[in-house]
N, C-alpha and C. Protein backbone atom coordinates (compact mmCIF):
# COMPACT_ATOMS: atom_id res chain seq x y z
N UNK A 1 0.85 -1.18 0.00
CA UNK A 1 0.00 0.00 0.00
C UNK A 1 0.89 1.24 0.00
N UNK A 2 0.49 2.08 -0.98
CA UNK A 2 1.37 3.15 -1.05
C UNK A 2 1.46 4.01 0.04
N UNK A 3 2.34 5.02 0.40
CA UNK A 3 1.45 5.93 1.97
C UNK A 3 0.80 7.04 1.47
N UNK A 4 0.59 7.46 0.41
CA UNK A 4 -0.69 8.19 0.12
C UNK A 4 -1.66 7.36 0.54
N UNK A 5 -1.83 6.11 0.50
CA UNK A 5 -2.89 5.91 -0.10
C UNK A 5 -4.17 5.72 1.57
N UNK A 6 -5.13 5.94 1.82
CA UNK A 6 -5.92 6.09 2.86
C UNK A 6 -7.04 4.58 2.74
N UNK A 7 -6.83 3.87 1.79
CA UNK A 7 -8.14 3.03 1.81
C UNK A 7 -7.63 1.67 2.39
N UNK A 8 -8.52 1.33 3.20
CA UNK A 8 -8.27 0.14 4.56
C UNK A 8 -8.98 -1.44 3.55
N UNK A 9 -8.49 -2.23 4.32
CA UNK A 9 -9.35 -3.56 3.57
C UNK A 9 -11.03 -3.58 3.60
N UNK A 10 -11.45 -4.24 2.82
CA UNK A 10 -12.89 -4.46 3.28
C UNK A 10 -13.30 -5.43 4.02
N UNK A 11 -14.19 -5.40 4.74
CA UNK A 11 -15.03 -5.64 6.34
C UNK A 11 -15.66 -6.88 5.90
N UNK A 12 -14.97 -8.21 5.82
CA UNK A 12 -15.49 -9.45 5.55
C UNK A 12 -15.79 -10.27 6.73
N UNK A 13 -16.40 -11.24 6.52
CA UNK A 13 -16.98 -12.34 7.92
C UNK A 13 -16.06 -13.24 8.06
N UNK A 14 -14.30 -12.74 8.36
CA UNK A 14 -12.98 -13.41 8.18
C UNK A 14 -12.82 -14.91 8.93
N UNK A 15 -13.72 -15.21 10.32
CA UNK A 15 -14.01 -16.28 10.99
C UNK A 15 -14.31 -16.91 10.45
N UNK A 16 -15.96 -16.50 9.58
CA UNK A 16 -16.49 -17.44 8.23
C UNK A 16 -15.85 -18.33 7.36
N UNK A 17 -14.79 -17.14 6.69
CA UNK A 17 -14.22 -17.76 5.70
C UNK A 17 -13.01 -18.85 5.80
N UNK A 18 -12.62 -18.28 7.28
CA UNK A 18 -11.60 -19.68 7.95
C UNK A 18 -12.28 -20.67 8.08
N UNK A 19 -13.17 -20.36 8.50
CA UNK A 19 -13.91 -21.97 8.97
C UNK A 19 -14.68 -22.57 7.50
N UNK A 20 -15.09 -22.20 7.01
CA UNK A 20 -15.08 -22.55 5.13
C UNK A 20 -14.19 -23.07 4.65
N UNK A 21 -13.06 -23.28 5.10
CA UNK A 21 -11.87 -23.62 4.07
C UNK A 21 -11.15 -22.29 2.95
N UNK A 22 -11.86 -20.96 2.93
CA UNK A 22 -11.53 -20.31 2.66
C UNK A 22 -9.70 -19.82 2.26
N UNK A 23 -9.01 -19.42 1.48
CA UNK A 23 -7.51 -19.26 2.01
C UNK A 23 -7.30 -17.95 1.11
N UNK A 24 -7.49 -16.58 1.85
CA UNK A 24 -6.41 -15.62 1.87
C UNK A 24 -5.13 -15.61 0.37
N UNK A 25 -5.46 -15.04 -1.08
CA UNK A 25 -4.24 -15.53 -2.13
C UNK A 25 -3.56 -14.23 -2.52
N UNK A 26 -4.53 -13.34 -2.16
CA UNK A 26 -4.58 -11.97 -3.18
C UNK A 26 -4.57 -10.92 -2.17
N UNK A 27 -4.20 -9.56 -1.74
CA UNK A 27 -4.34 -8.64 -0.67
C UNK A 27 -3.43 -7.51 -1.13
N UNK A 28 -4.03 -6.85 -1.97
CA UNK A 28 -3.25 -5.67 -2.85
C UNK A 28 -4.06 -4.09 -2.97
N UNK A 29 -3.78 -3.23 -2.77
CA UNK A 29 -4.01 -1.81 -3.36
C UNK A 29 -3.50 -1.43 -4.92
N UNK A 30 -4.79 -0.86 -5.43
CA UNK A 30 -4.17 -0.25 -7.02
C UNK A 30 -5.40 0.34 -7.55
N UNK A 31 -4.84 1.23 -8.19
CA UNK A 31 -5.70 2.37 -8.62
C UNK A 31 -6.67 1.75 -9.75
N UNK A 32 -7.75 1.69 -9.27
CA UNK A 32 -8.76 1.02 -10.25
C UNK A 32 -9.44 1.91 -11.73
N UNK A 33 -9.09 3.08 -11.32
CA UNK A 33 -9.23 3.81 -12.83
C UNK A 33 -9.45 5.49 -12.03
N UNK A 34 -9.39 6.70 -13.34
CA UNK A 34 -9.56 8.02 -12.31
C UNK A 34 -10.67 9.01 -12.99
N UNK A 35 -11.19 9.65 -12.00
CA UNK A 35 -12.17 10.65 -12.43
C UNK A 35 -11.73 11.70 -12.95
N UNK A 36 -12.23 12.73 -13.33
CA UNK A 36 -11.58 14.24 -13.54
C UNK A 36 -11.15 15.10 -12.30
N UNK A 37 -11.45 14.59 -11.01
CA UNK A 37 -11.27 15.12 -10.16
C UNK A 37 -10.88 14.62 -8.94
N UNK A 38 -10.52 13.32 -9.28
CA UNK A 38 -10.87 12.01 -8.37
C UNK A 38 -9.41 11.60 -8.94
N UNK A 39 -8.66 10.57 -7.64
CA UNK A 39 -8.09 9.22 -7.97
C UNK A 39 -8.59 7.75 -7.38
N UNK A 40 -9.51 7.00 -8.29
CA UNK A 40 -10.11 6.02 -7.28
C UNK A 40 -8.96 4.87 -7.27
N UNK A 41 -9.37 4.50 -6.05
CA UNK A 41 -8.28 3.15 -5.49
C UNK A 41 -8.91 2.02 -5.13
N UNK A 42 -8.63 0.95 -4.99
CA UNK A 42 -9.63 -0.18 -4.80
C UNK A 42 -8.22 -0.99 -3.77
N UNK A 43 -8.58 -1.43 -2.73
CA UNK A 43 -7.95 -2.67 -1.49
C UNK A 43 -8.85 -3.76 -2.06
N UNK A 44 -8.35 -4.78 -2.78
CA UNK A 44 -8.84 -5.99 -2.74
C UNK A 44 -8.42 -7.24 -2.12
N UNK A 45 -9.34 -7.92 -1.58
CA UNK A 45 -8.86 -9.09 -0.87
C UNK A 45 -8.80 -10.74 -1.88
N UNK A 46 -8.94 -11.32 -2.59
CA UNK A 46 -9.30 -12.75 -2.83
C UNK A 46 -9.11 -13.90 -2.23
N UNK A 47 -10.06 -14.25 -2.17
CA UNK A 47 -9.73 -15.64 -1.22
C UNK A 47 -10.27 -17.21 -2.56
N UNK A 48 -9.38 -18.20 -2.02
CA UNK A 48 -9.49 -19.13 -2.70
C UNK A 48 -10.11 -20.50 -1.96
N UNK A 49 -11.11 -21.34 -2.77
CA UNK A 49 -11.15 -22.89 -2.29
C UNK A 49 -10.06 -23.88 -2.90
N UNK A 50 -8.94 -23.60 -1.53
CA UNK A 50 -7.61 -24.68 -2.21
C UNK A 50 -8.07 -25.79 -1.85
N UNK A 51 -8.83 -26.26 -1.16
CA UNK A 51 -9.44 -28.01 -1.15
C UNK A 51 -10.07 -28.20 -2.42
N UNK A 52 -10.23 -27.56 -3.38
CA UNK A 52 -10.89 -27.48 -4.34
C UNK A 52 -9.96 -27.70 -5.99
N UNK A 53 -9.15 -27.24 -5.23
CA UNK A 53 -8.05 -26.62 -6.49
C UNK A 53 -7.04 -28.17 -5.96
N UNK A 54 -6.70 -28.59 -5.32
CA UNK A 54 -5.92 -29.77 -4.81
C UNK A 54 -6.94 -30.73 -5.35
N UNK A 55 -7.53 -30.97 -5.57
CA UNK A 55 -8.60 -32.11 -5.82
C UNK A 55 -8.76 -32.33 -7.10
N UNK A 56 -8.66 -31.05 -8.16
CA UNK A 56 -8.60 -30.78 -9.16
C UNK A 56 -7.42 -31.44 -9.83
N UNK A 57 -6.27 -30.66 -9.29
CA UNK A 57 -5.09 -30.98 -9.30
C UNK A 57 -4.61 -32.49 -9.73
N UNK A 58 -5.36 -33.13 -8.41
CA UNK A 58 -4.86 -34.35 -8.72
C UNK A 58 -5.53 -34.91 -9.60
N UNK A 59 -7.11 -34.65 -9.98
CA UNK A 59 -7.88 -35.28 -10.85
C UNK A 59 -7.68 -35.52 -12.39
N UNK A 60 -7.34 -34.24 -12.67
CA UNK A 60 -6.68 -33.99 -14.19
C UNK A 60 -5.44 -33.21 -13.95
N UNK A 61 -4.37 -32.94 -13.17
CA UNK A 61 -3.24 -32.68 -13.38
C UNK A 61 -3.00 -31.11 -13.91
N UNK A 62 -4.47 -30.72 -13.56
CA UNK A 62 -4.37 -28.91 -13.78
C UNK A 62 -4.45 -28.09 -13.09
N UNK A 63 -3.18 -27.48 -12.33
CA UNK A 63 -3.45 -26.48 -11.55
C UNK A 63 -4.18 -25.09 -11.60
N UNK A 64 -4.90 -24.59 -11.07
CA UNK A 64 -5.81 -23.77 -11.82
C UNK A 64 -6.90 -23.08 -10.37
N UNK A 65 -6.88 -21.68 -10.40
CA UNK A 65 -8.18 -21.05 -9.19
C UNK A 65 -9.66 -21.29 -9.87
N UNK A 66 -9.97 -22.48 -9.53
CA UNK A 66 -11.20 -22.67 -9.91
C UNK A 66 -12.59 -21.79 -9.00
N UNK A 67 -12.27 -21.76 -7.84
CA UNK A 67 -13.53 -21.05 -6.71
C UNK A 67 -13.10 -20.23 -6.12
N UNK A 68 -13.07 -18.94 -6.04
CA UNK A 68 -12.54 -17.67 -5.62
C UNK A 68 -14.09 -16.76 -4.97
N UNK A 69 -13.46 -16.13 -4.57
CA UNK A 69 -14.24 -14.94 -4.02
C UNK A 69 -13.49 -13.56 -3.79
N UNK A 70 -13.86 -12.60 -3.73
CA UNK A 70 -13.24 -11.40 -3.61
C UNK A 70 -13.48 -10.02 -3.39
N UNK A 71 -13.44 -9.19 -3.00
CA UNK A 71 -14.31 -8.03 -1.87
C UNK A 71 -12.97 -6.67 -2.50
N UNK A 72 -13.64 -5.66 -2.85
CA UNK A 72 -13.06 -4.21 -2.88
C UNK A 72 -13.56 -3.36 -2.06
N UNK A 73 -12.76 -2.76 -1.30
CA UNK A 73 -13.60 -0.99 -0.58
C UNK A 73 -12.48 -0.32 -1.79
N UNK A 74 -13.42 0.41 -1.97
CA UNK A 74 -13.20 1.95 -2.91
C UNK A 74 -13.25 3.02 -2.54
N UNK A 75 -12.09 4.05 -2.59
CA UNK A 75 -11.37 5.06 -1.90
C UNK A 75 -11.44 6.25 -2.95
N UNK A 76 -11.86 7.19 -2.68
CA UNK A 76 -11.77 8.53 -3.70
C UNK A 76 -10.08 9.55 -3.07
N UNK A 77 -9.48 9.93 -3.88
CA UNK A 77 -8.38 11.02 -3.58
C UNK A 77 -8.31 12.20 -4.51
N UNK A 78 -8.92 13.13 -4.11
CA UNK A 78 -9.41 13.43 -2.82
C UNK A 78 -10.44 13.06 -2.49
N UNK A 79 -11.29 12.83 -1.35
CA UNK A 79 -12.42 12.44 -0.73
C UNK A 79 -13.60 13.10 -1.89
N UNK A 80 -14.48 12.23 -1.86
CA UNK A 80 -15.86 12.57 -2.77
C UNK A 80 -16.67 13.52 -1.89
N UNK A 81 -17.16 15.22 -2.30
CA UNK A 81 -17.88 15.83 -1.83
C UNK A 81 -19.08 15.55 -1.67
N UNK A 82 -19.76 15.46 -0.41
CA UNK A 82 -21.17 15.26 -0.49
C UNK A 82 -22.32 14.83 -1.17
N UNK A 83 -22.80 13.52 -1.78
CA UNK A 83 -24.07 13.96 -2.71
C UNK A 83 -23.71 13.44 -3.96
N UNK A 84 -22.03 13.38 -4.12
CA UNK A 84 -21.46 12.84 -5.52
C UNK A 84 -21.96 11.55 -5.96
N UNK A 85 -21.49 10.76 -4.74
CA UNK A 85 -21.47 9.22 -5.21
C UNK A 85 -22.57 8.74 -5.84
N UNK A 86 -23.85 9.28 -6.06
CA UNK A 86 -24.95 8.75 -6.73
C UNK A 86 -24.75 9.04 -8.04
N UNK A 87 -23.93 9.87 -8.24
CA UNK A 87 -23.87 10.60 -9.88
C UNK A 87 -22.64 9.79 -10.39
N UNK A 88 -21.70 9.22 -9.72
CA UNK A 88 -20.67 8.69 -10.17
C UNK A 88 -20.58 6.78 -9.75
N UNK A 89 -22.32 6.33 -9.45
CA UNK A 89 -22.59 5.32 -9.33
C UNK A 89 -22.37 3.89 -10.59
N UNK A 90 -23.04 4.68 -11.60
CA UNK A 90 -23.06 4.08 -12.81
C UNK A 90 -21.56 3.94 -13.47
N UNK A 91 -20.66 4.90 -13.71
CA UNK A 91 -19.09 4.80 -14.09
C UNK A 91 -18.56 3.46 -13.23
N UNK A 92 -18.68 3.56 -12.03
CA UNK A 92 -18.19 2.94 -10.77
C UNK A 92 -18.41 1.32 -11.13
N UNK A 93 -19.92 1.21 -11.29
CA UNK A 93 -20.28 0.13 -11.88
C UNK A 93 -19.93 -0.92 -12.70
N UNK A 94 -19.82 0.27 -13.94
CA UNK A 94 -19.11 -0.19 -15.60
C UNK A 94 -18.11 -0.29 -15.41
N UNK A 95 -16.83 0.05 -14.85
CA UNK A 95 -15.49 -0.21 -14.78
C UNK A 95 -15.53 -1.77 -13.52
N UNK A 96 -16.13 -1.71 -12.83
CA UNK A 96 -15.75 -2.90 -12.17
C UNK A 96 -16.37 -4.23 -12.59
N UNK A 97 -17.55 -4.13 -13.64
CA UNK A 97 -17.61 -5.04 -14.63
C UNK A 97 -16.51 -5.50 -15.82
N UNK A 98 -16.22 -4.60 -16.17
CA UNK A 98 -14.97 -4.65 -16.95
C UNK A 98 -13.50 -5.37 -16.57
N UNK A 99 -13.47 -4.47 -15.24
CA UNK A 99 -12.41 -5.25 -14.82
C UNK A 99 -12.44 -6.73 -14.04
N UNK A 100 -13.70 -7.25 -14.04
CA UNK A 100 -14.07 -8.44 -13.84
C UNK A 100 -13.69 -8.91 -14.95
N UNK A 101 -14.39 -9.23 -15.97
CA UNK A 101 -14.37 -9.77 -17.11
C UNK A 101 -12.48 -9.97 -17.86
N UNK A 102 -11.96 -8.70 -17.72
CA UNK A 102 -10.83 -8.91 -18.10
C UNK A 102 -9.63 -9.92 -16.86
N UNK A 103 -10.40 -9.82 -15.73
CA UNK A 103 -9.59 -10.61 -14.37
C UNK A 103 -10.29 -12.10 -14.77
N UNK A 104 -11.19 -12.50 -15.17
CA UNK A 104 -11.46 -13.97 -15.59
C UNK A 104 -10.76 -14.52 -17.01
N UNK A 105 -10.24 -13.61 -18.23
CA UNK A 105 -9.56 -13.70 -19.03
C UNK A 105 -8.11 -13.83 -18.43
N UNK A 106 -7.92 -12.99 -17.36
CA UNK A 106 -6.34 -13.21 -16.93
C UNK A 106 -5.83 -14.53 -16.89
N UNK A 107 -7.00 -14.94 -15.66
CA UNK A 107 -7.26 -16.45 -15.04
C UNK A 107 -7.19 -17.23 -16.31
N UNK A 108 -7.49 -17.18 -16.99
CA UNK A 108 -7.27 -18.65 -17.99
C UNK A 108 -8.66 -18.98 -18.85
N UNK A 109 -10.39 -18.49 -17.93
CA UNK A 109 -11.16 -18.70 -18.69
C UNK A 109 -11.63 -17.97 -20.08
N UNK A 110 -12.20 -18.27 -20.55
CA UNK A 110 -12.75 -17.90 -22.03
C UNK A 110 -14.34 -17.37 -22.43
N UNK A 111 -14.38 -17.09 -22.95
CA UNK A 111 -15.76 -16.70 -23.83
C UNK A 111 -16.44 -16.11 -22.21
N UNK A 112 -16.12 -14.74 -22.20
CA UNK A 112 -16.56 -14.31 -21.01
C UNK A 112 -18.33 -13.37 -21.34
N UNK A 113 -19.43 -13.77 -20.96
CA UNK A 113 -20.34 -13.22 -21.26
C UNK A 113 -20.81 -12.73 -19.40
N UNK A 114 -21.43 -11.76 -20.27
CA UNK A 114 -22.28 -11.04 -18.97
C UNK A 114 -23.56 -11.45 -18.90
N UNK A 115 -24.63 -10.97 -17.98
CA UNK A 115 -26.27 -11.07 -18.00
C UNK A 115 -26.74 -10.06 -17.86
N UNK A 116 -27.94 -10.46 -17.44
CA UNK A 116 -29.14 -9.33 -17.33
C UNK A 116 -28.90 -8.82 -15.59
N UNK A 117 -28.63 -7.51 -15.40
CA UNK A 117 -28.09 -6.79 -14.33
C UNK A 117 -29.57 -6.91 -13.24
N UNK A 118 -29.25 -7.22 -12.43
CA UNK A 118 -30.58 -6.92 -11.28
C UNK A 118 -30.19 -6.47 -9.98
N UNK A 119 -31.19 -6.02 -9.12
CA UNK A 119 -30.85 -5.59 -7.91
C UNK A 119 -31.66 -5.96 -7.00
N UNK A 120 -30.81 -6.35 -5.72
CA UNK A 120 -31.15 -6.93 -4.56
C UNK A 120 -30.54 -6.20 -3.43
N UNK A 121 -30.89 -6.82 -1.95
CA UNK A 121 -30.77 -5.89 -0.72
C UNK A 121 -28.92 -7.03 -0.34
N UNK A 122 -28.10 -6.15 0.66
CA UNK A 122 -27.22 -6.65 0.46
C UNK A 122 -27.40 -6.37 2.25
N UNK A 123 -26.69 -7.38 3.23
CA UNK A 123 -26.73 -7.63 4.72
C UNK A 123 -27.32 -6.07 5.16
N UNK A 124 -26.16 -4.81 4.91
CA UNK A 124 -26.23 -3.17 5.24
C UNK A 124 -27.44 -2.95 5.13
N UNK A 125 -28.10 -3.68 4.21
CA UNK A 125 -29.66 -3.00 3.59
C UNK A 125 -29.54 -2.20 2.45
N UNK A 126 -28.28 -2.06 2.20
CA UNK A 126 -28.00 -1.24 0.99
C UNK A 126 -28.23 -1.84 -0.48
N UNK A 127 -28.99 -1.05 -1.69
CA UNK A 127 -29.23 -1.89 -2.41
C UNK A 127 -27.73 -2.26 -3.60
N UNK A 128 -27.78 -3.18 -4.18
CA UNK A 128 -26.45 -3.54 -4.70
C UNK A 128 -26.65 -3.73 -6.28
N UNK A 129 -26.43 -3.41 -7.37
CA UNK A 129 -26.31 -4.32 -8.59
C UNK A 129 -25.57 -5.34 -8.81
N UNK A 130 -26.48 -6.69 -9.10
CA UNK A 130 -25.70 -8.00 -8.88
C UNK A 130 -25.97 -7.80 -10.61
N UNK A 131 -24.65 -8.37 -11.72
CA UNK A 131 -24.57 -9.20 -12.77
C UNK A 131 -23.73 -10.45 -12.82
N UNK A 132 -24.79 -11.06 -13.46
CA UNK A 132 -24.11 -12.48 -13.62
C UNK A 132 -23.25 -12.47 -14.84
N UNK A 133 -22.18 -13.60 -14.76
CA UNK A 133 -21.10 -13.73 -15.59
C UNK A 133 -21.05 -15.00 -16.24
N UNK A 134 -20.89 -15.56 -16.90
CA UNK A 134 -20.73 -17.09 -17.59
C UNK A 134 -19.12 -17.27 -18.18
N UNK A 135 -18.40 -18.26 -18.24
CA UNK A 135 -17.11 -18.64 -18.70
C UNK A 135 -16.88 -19.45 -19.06
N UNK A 136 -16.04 -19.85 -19.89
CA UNK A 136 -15.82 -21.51 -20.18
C UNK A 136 -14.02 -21.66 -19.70
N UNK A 137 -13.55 -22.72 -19.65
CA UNK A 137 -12.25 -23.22 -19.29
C UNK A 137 -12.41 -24.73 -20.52
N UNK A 138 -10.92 -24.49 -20.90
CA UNK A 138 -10.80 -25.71 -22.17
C UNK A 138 -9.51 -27.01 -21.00
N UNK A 139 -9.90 -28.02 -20.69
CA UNK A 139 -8.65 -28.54 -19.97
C UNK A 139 -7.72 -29.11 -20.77
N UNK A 140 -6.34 -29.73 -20.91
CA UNK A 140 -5.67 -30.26 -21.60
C UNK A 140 -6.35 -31.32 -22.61
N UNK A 141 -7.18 -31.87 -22.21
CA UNK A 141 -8.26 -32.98 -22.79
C UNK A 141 -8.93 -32.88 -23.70
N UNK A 142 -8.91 -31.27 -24.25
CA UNK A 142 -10.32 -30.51 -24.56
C UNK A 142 -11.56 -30.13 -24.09
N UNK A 143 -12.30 -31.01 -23.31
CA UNK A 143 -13.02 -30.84 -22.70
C UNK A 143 -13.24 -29.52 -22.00
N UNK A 144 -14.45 -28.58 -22.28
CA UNK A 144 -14.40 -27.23 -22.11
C UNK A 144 -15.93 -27.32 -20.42
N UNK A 145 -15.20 -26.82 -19.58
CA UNK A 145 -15.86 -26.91 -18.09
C UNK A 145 -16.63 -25.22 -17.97
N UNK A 146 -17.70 -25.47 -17.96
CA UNK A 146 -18.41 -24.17 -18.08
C UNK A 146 -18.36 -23.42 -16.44
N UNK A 147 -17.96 -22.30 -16.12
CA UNK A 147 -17.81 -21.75 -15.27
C UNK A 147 -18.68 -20.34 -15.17
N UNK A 148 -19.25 -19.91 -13.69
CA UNK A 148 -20.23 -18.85 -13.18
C UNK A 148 -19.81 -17.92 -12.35
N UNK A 149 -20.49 -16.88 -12.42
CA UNK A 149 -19.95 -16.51 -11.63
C UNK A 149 -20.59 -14.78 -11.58
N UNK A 150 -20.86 -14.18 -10.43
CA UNK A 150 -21.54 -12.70 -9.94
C UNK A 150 -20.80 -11.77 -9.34
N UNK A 151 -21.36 -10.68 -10.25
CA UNK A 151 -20.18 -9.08 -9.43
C UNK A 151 -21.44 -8.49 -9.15
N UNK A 152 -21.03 -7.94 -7.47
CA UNK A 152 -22.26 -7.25 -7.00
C UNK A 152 -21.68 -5.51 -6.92
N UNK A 153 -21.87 -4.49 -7.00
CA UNK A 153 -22.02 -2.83 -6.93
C UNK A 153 -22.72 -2.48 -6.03
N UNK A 154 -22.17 -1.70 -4.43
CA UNK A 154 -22.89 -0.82 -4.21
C UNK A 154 -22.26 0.35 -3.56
N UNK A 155 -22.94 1.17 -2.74
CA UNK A 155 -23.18 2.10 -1.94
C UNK A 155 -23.46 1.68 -0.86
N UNK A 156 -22.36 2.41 0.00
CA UNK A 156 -23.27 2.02 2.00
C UNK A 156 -21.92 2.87 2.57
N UNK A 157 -22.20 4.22 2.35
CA UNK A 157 -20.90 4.78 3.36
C UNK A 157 -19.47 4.46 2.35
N UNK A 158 -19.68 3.94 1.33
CA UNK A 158 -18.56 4.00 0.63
C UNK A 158 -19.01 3.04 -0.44
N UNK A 159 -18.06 3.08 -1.60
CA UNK A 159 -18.46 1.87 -2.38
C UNK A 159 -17.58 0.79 -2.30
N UNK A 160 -18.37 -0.55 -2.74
CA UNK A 160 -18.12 -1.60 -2.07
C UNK A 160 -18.32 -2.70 -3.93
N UNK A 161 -17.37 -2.81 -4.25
CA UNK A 161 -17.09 -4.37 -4.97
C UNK A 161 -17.11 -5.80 -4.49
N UNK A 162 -17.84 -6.77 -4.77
CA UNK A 162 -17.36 -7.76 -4.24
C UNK A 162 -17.91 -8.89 -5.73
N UNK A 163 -17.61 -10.22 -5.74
CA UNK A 163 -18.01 -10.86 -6.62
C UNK A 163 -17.20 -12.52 -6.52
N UNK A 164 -16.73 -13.35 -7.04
CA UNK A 164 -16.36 -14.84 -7.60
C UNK A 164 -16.86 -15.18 -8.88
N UNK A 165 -16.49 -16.61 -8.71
CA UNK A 165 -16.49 -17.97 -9.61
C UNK A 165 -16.93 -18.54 -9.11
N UNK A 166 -17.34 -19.65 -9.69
CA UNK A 166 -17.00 -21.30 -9.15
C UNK A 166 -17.45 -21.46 -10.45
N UNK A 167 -16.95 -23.47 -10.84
CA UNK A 167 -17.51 -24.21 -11.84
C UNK A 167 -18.67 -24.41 -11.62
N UNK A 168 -19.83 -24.29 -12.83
CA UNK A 168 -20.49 -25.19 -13.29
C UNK A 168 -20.78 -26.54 -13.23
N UNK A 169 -20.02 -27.39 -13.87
CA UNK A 169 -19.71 -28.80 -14.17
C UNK A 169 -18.84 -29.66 -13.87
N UNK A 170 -18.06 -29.39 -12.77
CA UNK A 170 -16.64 -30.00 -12.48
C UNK A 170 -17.45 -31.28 -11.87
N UNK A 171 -18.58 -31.47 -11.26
CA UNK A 171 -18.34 -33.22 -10.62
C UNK A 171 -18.48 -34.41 -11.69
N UNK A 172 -18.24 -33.79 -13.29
CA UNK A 172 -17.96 -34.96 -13.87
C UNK A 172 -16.72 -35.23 -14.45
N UNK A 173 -15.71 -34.08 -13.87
CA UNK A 173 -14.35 -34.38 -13.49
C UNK A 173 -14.13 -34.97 -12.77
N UNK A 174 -14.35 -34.77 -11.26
CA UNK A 174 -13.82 -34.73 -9.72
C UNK A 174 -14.65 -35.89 -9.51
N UNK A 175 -15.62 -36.58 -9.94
CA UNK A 175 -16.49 -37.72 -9.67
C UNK A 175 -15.93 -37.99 -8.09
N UNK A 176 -16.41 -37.12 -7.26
CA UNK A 176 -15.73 -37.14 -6.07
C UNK A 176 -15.02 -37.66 -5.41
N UNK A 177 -13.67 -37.27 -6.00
CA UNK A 177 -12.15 -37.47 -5.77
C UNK A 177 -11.81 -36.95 -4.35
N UNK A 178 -11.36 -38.14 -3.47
CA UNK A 178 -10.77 -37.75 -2.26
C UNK A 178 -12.15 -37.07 -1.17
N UNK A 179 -13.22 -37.40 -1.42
CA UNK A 179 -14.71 -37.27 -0.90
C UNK A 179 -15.36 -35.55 -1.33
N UNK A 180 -14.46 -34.66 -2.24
CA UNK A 180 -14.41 -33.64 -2.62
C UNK A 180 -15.79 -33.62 -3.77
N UNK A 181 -17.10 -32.89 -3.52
CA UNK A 181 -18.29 -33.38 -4.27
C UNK A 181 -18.68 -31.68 -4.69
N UNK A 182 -18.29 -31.06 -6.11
CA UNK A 182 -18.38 -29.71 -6.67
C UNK A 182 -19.84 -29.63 -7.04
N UNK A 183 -20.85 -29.08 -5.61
CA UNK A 183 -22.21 -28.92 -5.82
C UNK A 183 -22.15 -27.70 -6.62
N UNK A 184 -22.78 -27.50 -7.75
CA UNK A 184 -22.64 -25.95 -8.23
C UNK A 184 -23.48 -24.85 -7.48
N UNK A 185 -25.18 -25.70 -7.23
CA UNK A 185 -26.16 -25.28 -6.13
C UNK A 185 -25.54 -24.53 -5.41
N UNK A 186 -24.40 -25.31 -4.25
CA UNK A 186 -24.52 -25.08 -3.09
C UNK A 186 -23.16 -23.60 -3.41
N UNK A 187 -22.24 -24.16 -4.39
CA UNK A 187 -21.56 -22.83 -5.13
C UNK A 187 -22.09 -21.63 -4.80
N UNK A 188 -22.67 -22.11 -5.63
CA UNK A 188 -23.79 -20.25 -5.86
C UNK A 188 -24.45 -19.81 -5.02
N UNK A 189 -24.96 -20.36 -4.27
CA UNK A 189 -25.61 -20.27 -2.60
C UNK A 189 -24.30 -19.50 -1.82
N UNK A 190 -23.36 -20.39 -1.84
CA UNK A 190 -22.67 -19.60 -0.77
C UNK A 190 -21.74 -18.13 -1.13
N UNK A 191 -21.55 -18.33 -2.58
CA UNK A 191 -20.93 -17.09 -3.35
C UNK A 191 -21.79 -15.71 -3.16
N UNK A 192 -23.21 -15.65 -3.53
CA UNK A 192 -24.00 -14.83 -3.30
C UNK A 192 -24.42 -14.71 -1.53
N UNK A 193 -24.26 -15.68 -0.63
CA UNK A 193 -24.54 -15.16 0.11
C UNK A 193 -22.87 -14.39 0.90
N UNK A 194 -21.52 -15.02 0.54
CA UNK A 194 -20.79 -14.46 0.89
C UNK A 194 -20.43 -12.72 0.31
N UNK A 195 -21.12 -12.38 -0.80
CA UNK A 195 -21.18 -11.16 -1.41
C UNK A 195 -21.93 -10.54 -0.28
N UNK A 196 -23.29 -10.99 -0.13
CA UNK A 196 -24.25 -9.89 0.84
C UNK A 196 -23.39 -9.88 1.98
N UNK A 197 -22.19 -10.46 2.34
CA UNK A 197 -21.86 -10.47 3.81
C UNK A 197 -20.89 -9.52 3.47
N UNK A 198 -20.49 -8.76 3.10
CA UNK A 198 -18.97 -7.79 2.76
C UNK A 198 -20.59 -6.39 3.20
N UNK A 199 -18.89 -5.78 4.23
CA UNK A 199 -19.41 -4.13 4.92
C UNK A 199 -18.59 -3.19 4.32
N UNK A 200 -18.71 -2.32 4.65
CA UNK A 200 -18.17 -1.03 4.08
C UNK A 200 -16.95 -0.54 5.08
């Protein structure tokens, strides 16, 4: 973290995610893009399912962050005057879709499509824009493993990024290897509910 820089981590349910199997990969500051008047900064955290990624591993011999999760607080320099942040909601938005999409291309997956944007209440009560994401992954085999995944947007005293992955289709890889069983259900259950759990 630079010492300009003023923006703290974001306010996750860190007990939770220990006791999840959760593991801590990613914990960086960087300027997520700038206003005309503004330098915004983003503290991101990622956390990974390495019981997940070990299982994988051994199954087909591909190392690879298959189930992630990940949380931004967003920092204005100088501080946002009063009243702004609703007007500079939508920019805020579109760039952290973007930079989703291009962070799942980093990762290795492919054919990155978006969805239909909706909004829901997030733990704060604050309302959030959740879009869904779709991906594919090709493994050495060919075999192409369709992967999911949601970035939520909001407001609550600051703005707040958070979003993941997980596979789709992996338990007809993992045919539950080492008692390791890739519910996608229960995926997406806990991805979206670990999004509503990130504070400001």
């Amino acid at each position: 973290m630079s010492a300009q820089s003023r923006v703290g981590p974001p306010s996750l349910p860190r007990d939770r995610l220990d006791d999840d199997g959760w593991s801590l990969v990613e914990d960086e500051v960087e300027t997520l893009f700038s206003l005309s008047a503004a330098r915004v900064e983003g503290h991101t955290q990622v956390f990974e399912d390495a019981a997940l990624r070990a299982a994988v591993r051994e199954a087909t011999g591909v190392d690879h962050m298959w189930r992630f999760f990940f949380a931004t607080r967003v920092s204005f320099t100088p501080a946002l005057a009063p009243g702004i942040a609703p007007l500079i909601k939508s920019r805020v938005a579109s760039e952290a879709r973007a930079a989703f999409a291009d962070d799942l291309l980093d990762r290795g997956f492919e054919k990155v499509a978006k969805g239909e944007r909706r909004r829901a209440r997030v733990r704060s009560g604050a309302r959030a824009e959740f879009t869904p994401l779709k991906a594919r992954f090709e493994l050495p085999t060919g075999r192409m493993l369709d992967m999911e995944g949601f970035l939520a947007v909001w407001f609550d005293d600051g703005f707040v990024i958070a979003g993941g992955a997980y596979p789709a289709d992996l338990d007809a890889v993992l045919d539950e290897v080492h008692g390791v069983e890739a519910d996608a259900g229960a995926y997406r259950e806990q991805l979206l509910d670990l999004i509503r759990s990130v504070g400001t």
